[in-house]
Protein backbone atom coordinates (compact mmCIF):
# COMPACT_ATOMS: atom_id res chain seq x y z
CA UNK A 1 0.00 0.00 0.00
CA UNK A 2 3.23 2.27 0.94
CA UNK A 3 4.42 2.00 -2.66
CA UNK A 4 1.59 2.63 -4.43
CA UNK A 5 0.94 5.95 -2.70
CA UNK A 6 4.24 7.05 -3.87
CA UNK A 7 4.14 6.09 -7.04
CA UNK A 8 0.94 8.14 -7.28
CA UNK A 9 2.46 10.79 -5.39
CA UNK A 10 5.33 11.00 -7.45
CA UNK A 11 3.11 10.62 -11.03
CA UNK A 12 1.31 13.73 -9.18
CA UNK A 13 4.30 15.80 -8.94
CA UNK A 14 5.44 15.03 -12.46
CA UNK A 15 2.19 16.10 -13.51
CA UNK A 16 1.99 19.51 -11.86
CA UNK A 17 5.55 19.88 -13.43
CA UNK A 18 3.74 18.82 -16.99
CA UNK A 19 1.15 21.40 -16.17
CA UNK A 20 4.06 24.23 -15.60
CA UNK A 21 5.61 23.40 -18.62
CA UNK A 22 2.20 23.86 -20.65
CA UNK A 23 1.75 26.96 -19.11
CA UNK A 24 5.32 28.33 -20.30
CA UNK A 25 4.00 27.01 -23.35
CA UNK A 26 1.00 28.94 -23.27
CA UNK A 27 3.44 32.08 -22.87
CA UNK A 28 5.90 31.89 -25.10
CA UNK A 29 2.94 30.93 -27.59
CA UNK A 30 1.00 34.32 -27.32
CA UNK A 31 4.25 36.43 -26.61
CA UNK A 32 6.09 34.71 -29.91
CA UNK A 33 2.14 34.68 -31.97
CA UNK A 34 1.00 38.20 -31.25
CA UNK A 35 4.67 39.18 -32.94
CA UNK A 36 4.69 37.13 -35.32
CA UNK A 37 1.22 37.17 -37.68
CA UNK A 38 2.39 33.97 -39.02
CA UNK A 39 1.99 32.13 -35.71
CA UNK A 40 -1.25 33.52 -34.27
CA UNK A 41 -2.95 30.50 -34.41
CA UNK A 42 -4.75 28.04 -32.27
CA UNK A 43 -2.69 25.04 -33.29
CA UNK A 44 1.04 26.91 -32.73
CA UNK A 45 -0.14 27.52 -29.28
CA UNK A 46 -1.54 23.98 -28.85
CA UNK A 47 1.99 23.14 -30.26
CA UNK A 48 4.05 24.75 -27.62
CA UNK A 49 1.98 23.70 -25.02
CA UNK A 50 2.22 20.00 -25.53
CA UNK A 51 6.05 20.55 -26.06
CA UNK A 52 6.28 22.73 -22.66
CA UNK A 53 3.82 19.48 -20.87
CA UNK A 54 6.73 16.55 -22.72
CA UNK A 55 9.82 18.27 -22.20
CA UNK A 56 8.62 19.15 -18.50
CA UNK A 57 7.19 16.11 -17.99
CA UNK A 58 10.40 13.86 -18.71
CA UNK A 59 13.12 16.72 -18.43
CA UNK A 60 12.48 17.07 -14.70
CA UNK A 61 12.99 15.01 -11.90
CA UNK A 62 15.25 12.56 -14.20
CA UNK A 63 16.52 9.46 -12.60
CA UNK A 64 20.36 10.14 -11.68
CA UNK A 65 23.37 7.81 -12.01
CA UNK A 66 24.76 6.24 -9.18
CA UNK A 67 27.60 7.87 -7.75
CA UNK A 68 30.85 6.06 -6.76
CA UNK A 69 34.04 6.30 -7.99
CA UNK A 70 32.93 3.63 -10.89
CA UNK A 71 31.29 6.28 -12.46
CA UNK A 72 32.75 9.55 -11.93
CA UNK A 73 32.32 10.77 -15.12
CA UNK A 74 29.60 13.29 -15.68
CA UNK A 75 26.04 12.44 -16.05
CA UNK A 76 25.05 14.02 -19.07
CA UNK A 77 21.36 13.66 -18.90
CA UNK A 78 21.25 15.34 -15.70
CA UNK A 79 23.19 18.32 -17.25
CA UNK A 80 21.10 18.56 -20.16
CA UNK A 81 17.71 18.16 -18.48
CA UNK A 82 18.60 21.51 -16.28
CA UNK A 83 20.20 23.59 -19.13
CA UNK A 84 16.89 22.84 -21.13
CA UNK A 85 15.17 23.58 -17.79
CA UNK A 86 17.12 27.12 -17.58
CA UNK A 87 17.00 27.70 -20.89
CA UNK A 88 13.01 26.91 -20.99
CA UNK A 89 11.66 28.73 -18.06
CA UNK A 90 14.42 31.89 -19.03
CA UNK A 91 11.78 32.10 -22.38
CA UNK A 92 8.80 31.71 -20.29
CA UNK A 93 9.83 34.13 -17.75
CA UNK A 94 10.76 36.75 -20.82
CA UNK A 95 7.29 36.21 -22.33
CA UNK A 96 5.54 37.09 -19.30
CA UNK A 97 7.54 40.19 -18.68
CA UNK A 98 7.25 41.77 -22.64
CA UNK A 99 3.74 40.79 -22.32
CA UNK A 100 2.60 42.07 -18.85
CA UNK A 101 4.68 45.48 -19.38
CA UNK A 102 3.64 45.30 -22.69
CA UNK A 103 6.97 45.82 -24.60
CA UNK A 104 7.63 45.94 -28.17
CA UNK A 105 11.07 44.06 -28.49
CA UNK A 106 13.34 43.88 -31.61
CA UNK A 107 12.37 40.76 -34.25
CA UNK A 108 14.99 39.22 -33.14
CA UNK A 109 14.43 38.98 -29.70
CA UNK A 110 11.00 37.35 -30.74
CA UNK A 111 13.26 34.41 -32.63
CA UNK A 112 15.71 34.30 -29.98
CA UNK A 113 13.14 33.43 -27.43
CA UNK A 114 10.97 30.70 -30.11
CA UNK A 115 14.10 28.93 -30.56
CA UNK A 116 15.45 29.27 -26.83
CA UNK A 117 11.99 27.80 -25.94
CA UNK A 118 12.31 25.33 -28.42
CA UNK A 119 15.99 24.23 -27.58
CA UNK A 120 15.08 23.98 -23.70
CA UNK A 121 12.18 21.31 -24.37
CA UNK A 122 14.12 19.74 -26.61
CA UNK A 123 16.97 19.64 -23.99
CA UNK A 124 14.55 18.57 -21.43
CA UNK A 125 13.01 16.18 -23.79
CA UNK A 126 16.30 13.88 -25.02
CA UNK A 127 17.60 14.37 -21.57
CA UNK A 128 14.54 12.60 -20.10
CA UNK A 129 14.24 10.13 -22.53
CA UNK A 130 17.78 9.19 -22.49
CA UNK A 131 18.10 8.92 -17.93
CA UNK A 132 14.96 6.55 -18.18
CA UNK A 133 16.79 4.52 -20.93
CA UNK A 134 19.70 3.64 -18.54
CA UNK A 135 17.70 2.51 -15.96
């Protein structure tokens, strides 16, 4: 009974996280859309929303490598899942601030942040994928 409450407890957490990342998503969707006419759509912000919920979903909370002098090297996973994290939530956190003070930002600070976003799920993403492989 002890184990299955944290299992559920833990597929709970990694939920929420899900959630969060969908909600980035949401951001960086509207900030990037309302920029760029080309993107205002439904689907791009569906799009970036179910990449914020995967690469949050797997990218956090990976499984780490033992650690003993057998294997001292770095765990590469665990480096990538928080530079995608970083690099993720920095987007997120930008989008929110251009849109609540309503700023008008330079193109090219509209691209930087789609393919920051994009780069941090992806980060998360492989990183995720590739700790629950070794297990």
């Amino acid at each position: 009974m002890r184990f299955r409450v944290r299992k559920t407890a833990h597929i709970f957490e990694r939920v929420g996280l899900a959630m969060a990342g969908a909600a980035c998503g949401l951001f960086v969707g509207a900030y990037v859309g309302s920029a760029i006419p080309q993107l205002t759509t439904q689907g791009f912000l569906l799009l970036m929303m179910m990449l914020g919920f995967v690469g949050f979903y797997l990218g956090i909370d990976t499984p780490q490598m033992p650690f003993d002098d057998a294997h001292s090297r770095i765990d590469a996973a665990e480096l990538m899942s928080s530079a995608g994290t970083l690099c993720a939530t920095l987007t997120a956190f930008v989008s929110v601030l251009v849109i609540v003070l309503r700023g008008d930002p330079h193109m090219g600070w509209t691209w930087l942040v789609l393919f920051g976003w994009i780069a941090g799920v992806a980060m998360q993403t492989v990183a995720g994928a590739k700790a629950r492989m070794r297990k």
